[in-house]
Protein backbone atom coordinates (compact mmCIF):
# COMPACT_ATOMS: atom_id res chain seq x y z
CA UNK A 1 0.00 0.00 0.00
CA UNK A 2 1.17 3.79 -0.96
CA UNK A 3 1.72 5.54 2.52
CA UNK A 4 2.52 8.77 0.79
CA UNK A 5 -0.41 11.42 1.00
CA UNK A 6 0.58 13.50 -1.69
CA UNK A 7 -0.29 10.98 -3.99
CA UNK A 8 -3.35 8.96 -5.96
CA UNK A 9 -1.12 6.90 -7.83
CA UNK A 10 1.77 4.79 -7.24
CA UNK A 11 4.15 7.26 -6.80
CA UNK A 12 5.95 8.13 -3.52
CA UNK A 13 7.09 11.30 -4.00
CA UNK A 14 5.03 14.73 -4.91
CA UNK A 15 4.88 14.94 -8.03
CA UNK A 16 4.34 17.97 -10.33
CA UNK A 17 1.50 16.36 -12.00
CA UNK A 18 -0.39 15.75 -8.39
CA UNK A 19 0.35 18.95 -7.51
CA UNK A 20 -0.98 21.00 -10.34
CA UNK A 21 -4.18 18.43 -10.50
CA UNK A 22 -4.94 19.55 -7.34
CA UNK A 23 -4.54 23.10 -7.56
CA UNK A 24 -6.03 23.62 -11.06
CA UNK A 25 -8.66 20.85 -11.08
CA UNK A 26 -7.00 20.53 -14.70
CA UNK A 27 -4.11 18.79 -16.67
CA UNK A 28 -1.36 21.53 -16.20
CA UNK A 29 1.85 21.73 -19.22
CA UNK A 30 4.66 24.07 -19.13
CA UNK A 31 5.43 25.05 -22.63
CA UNK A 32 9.25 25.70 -22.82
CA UNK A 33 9.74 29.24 -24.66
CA UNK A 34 13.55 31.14 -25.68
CA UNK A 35 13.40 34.74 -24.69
CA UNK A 36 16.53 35.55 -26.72
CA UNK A 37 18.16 36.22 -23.03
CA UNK A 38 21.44 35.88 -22.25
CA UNK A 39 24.01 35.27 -19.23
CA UNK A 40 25.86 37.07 -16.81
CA UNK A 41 28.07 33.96 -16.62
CA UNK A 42 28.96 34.53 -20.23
CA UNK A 43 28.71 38.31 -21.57
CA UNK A 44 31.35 39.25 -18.77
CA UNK A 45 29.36 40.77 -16.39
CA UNK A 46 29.54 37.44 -13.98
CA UNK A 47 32.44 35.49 -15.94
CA UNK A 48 32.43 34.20 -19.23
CA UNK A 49 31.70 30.89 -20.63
CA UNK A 50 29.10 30.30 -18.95
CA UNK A 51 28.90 26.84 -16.32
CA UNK A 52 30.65 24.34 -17.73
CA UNK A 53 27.69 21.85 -18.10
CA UNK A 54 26.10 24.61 -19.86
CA UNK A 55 24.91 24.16 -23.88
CA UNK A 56 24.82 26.91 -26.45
CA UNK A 57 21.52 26.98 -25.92
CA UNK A 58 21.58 27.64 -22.52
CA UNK A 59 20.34 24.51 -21.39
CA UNK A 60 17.17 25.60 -23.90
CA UNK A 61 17.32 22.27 -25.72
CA UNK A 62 13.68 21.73 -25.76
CA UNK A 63 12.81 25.68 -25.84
CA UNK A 64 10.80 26.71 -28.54
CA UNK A 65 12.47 28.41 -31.62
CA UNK A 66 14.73 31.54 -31.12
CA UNK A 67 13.56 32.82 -34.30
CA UNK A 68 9.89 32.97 -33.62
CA UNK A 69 7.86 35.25 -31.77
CA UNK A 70 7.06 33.91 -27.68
CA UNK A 71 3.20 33.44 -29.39
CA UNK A 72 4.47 31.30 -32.35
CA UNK A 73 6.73 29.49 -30.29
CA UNK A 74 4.10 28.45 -27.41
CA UNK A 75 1.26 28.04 -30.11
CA UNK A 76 3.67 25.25 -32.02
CA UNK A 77 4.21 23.66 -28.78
CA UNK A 78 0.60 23.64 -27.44
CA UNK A 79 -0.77 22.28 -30.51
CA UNK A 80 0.98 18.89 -30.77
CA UNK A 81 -0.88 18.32 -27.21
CA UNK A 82 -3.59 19.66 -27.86
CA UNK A 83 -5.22 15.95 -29.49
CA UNK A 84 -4.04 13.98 -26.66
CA UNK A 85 -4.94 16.63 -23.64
CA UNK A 86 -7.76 19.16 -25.25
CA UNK A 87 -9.10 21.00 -22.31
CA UNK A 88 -5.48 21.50 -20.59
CA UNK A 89 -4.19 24.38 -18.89
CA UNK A 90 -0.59 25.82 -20.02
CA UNK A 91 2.22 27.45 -18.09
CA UNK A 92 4.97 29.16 -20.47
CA UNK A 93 8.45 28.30 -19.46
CA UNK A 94 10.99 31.06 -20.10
CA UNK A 95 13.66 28.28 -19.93
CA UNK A 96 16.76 28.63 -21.71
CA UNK A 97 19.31 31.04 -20.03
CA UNK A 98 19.04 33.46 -17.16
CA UNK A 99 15.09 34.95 -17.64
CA UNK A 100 15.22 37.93 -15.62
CA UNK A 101 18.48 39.02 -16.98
CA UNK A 102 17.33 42.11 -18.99
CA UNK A 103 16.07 46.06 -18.51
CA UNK A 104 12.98 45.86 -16.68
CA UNK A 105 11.11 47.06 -19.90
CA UNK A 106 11.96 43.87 -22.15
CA UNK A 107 11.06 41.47 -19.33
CA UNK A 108 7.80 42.96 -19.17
CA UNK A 109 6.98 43.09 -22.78
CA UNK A 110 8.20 39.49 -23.01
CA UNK A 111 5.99 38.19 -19.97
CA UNK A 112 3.18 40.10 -20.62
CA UNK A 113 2.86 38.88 -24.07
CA UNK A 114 2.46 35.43 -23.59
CA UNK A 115 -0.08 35.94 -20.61
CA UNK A 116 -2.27 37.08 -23.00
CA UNK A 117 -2.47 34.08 -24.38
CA UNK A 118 -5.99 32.19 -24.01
CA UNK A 119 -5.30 29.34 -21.64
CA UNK A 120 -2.23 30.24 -19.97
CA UNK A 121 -2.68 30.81 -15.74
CA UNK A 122 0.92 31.24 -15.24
CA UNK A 123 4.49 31.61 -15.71
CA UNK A 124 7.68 30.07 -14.45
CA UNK A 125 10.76 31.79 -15.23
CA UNK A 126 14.27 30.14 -15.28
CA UNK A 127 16.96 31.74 -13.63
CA UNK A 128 20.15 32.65 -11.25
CA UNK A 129 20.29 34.08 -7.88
CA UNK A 130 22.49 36.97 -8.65
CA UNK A 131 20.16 37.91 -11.95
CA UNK A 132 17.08 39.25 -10.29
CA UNK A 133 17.29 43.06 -9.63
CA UNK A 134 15.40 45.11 -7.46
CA UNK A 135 13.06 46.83 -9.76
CA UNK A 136 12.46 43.21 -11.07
CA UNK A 137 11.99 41.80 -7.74
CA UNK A 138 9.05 44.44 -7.30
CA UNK A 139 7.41 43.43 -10.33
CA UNK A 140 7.25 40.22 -10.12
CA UNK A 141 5.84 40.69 -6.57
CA UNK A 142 2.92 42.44 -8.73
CA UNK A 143 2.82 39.49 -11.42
CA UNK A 144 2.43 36.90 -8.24
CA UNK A 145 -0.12 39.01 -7.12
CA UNK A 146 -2.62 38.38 -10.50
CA UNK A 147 -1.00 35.04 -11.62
CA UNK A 148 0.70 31.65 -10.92
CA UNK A 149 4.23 32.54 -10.57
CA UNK A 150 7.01 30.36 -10.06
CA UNK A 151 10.84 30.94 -9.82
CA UNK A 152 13.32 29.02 -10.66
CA UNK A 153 17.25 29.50 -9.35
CA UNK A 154 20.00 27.20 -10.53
CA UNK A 155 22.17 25.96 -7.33
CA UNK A 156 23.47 22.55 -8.32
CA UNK A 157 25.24 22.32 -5.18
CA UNK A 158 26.48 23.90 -1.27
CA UNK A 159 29.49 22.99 -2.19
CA UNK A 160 31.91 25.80 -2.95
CA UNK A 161 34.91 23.97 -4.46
CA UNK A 162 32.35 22.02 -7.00
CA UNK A 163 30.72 25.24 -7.89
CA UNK A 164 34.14 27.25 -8.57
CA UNK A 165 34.91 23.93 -10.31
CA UNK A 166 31.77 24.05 -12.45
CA UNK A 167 32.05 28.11 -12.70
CA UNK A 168 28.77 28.84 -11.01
CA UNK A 169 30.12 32.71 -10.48
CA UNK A 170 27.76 32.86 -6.75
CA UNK A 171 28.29 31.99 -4.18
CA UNK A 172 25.52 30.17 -1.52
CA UNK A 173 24.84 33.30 0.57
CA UNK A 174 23.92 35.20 -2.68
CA UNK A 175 21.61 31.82 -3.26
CA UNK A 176 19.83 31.73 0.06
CA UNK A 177 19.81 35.45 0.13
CA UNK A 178 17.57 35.36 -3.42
CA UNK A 179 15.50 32.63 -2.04
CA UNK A 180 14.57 35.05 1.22
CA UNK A 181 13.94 38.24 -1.67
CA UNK A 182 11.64 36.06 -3.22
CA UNK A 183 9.81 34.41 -0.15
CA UNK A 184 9.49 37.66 1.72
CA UNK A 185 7.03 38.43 -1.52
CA UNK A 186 5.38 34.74 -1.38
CA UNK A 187 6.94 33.85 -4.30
CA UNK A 188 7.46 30.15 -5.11
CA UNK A 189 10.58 28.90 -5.72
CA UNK A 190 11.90 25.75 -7.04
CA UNK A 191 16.18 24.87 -7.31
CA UNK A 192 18.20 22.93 -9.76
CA UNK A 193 20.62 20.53 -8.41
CA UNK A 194 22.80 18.13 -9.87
CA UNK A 195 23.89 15.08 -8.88
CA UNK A 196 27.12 13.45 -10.48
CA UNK A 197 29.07 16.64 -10.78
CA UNK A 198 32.59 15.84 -10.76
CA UNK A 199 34.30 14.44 -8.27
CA UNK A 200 31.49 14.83 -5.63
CA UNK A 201 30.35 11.91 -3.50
CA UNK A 202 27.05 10.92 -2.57
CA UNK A 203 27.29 12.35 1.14
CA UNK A 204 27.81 15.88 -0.86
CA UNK A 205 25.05 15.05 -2.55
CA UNK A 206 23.07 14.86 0.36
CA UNK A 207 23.67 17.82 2.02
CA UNK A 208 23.17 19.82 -0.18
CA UNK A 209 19.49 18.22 -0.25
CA UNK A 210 19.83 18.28 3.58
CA UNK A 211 20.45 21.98 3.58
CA UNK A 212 17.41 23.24 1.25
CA UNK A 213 14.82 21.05 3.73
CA UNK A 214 16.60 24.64 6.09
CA UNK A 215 15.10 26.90 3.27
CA UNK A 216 11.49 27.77 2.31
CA UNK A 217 11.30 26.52 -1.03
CA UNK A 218 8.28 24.91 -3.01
CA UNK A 219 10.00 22.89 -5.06
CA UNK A 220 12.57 21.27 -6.74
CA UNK A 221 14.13 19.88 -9.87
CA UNK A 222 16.98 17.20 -9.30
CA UNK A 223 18.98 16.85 -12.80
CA UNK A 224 21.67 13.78 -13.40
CA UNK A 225 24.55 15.41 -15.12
CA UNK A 226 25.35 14.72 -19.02
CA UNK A 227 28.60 15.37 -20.26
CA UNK A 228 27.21 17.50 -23.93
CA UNK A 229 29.51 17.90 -26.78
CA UNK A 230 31.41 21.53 -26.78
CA UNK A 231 30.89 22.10 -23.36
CA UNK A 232 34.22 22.90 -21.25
CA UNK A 233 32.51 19.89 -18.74
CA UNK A 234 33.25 17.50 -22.08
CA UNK A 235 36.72 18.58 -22.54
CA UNK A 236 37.55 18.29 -18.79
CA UNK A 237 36.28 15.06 -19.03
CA UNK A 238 38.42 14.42 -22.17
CA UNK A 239 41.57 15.81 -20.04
CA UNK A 240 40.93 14.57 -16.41
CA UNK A 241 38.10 11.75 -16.54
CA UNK A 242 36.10 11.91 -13.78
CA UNK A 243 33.21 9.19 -12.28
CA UNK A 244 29.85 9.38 -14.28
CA UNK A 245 27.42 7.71 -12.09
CA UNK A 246 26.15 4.78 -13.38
CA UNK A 247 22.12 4.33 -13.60
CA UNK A 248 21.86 2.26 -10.41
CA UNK A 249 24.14 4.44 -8.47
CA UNK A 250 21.77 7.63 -9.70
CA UNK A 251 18.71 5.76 -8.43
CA UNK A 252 19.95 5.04 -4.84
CA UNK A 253 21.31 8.56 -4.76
CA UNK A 254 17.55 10.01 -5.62
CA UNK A 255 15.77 8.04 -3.20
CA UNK A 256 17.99 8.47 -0.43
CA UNK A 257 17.40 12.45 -1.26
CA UNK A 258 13.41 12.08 -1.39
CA UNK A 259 13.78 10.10 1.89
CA UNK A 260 15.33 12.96 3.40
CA UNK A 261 13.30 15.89 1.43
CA UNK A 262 10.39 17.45 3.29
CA UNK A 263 7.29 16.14 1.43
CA UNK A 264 5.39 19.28 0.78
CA UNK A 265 8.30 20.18 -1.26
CA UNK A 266 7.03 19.03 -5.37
CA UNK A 267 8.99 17.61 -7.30
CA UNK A 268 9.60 19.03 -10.61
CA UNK A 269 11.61 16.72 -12.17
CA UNK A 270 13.80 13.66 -11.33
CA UNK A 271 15.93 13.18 -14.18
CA UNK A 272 17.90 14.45 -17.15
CA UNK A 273 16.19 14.97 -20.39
CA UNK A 274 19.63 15.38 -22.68
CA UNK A 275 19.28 15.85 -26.76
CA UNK A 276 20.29 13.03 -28.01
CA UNK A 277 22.90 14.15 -30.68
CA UNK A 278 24.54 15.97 -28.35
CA UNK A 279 24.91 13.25 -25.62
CA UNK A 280 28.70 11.77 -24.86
CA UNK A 281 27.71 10.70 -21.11
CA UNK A 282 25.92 8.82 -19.92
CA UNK A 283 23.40 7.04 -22.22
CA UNK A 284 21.60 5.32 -20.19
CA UNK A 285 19.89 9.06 -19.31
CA UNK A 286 18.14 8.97 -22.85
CA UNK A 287 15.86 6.00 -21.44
CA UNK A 288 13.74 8.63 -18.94
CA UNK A 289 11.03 6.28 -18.51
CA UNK A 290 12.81 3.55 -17.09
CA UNK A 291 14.61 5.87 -14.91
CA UNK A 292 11.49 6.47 -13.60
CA UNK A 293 10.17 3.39 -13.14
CA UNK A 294 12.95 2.07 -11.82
CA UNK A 295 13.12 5.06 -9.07
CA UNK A 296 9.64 3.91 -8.54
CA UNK A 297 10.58 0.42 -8.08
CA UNK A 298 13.12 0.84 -5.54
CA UNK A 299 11.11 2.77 -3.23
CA UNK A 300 8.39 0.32 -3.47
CA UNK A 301 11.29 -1.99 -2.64
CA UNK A 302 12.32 -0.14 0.25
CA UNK A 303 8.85 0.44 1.34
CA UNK A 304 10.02 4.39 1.68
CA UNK A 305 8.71 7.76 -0.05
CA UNK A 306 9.48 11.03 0.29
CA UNK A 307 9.88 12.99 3.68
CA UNK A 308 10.43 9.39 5.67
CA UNK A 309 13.69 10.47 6.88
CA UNK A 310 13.42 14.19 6.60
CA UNK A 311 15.83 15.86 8.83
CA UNK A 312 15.58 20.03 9.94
C-alpha cells in the first residue's frame, strides 16, 4: 500500500502532475519558450563561458524556436498536445538562459505577451540568484499578485569547491539570500541541483538536499549530469576523466534524497532529459522512462517515499 499522502497513484514522491491536478482541477503543461536572453556567466558581467555543463543553448534544448515570436513558439508547442490533452491548462516556461536578466522594460513586454495568451494561468521563469534586480523583484511581486508565478534558481550544489569547479560565479549566501527576496514576496521557488558533478560523492550530494529542507522553497528539480559535446565539462572530461554515475548508483542517490526531502516540497523533475545528438555521457539518461520506473521500483522496494527520513 502507498503511505505517501501526496499521492493517488503509485508514486511516492510529490509529483508535479499531483500537484498542479490539485490546484487547477485541470491537466497543467509548461510550454518551454527562448526569450533571446542571455548570461551574466557569459557576456562578462559574472564570468564568461558560462557553467561548464552549460549548452549553447543555454540549457534551452527543448525551448521553442529563437527565431519565432514567444506566441508562435508556445502556439507550435501547445498544438501537438492539444489531441491527446484538449481541455489543458498551459504554463509558459521562459527556460533557456538566465530569464530575468534584462532592462525591466523587455522582461515585461516578453511576460506580458504570452499571458495574453488564451489558456495560460501562469508563468515560471528560469533563472540565477544573482540575476534578479530590485526593480524586477518588485514586479514580479505584482505578477504573483494576478497570476501563478514560479521561480526558478540554478544551485546545483552547497558545495563551494564544485561550484568554482563548475564556474557557477555565486556563491551560496547570494543563493539563500535570493531565495529570502523572493519568499518575503510569497513567491514560489523551485532549485536545480545536480547530482554526479565531478568528483562529488554521494554524502555531498546529500547535504546539499539536507540543507534546502533549512530553506522555504516549493519545489525542486533534481537533474543527473550529461557530459554535452562543446561544453568545457566534455573537454575536462576528455583531459581529467572523472566518475559518471552509473544508472543504479543515480537511483539510490535520488531516493535516499526524497527520503530525506520534506514532502510538501514538489517535485519538478527527477531526471535528465539530454538531446540526443549531443549526448557523450551517460546514455543510459536517454531512457527517462525507465529511470522512472525504476526510481519507482526501488522505493516500493524499500517500502520508503518522500519525507520518511526528513531531517531540519
Amino acid at each position: 500500500m502507498n503511505k505517501f499522502i501526496y499521492s493517488d497513484t503509485n508514486k511516492r514522491y510529490h509529483t508535479l502532475d499531483y500537484y498542479f491536478k490539485n490546484k487547477f482541477n485541470s491537466k497543467v503543461f509548461k510550454v518551454s519558450l527562448n526569450g533571446g536572453f542571455t548570461c551574466p556567466n557569459k557576456d562578462g558581467t559574472k564570468g564568461f563561458g558560462g557553467c561548464i555543463f552549460c549548452s549553447e543553448s543555454g540549457s534551452g534544448e527543448f525551448a521553442g524556436n529563437i527565431r519565432q515570436s514567444l506566441t508562435e513558439q508556445f502556439y507550435n508547442i501547445k498544438n501537438m498536445l492539444l489531441n491527446k490533452w484538449p481541455n489543458s491548462k498551459y504554463i509558459a516556461y521562459f527556460q533557456a538562459n538566465t530569464n530575468t536578466y534584462a532592462p525591466l522594460d523587455e522582461l515585461k513586454e516578453k511576460y506580458e505577451e504570452v499571458l495574453k495568451i488564451e489558456g495560460v494561468i501562469g508563468l515560471a521563469i528560469g533563472t540565477r540568484p544573482d540575476s534578479i534586480a530590485d526593480d524586477v523583484l518588485d514586479y514580479l511581486d505584482e505578477l504573483n499578485k494576478r497570476t501563478y508565478l514560479n521561480v526558478e534558481l540554478g544551485l546545483q550544489t552547497i558545495h563551494s569547491k564544485t561550484s568554482a569547479l563548475i564556474n557557477r560565479g555565486h556563491d551560496l549566501e547570494c543563493f539563500e539570500d535570493m531565495v529570502k527576496e523572493l519568499r518575503k514576496r510569497n513567491i514560489n521557488v523551485i532549485v536545480h541541483i545536480i547530482n554526479g558533478l565531478p568528483y562529488e560523492t554521494k554524502e555531498m550530494m546529500l547535504e546539499t538536499v539536507k540543507y534546502l529542507n533549512k530553506l522555504d522553497i516549493q519545489g525542486i528539480k533534481i537533474h543527473m549530469l550529461h557530459v554535452l559535446k562543446d561544453t568545457e565539462l566534455a573537454k575536462l572530461y576528455v583531459k581529467s576523466p572523472f566518475h559518471v554515475l552509473a544508472k543504479d548508483e543515480y537511483i539510490d542517490i535520488v531516493c535516499d534524497q526524497l527520503e530525506l526531502l520534506d514532502e510538501k516540497i514538489v517535485i519538478h523533475r527527477i531526471t535528465g532529459d539530454p538531446n540526443l545528438d549531443d549526448l557523450i555521457e551517460p546514455n543510459w539518461l536517454v531512457k527517462k522512462f525507465v529511470v522512472l520506473n525504476d526510481i519507482d521500483k526501488e522505493l516500493k522496494r524499500r517500502d520508503s517515499y518522500q519525507g520518511m527520513k526528513k531531517s531540519y
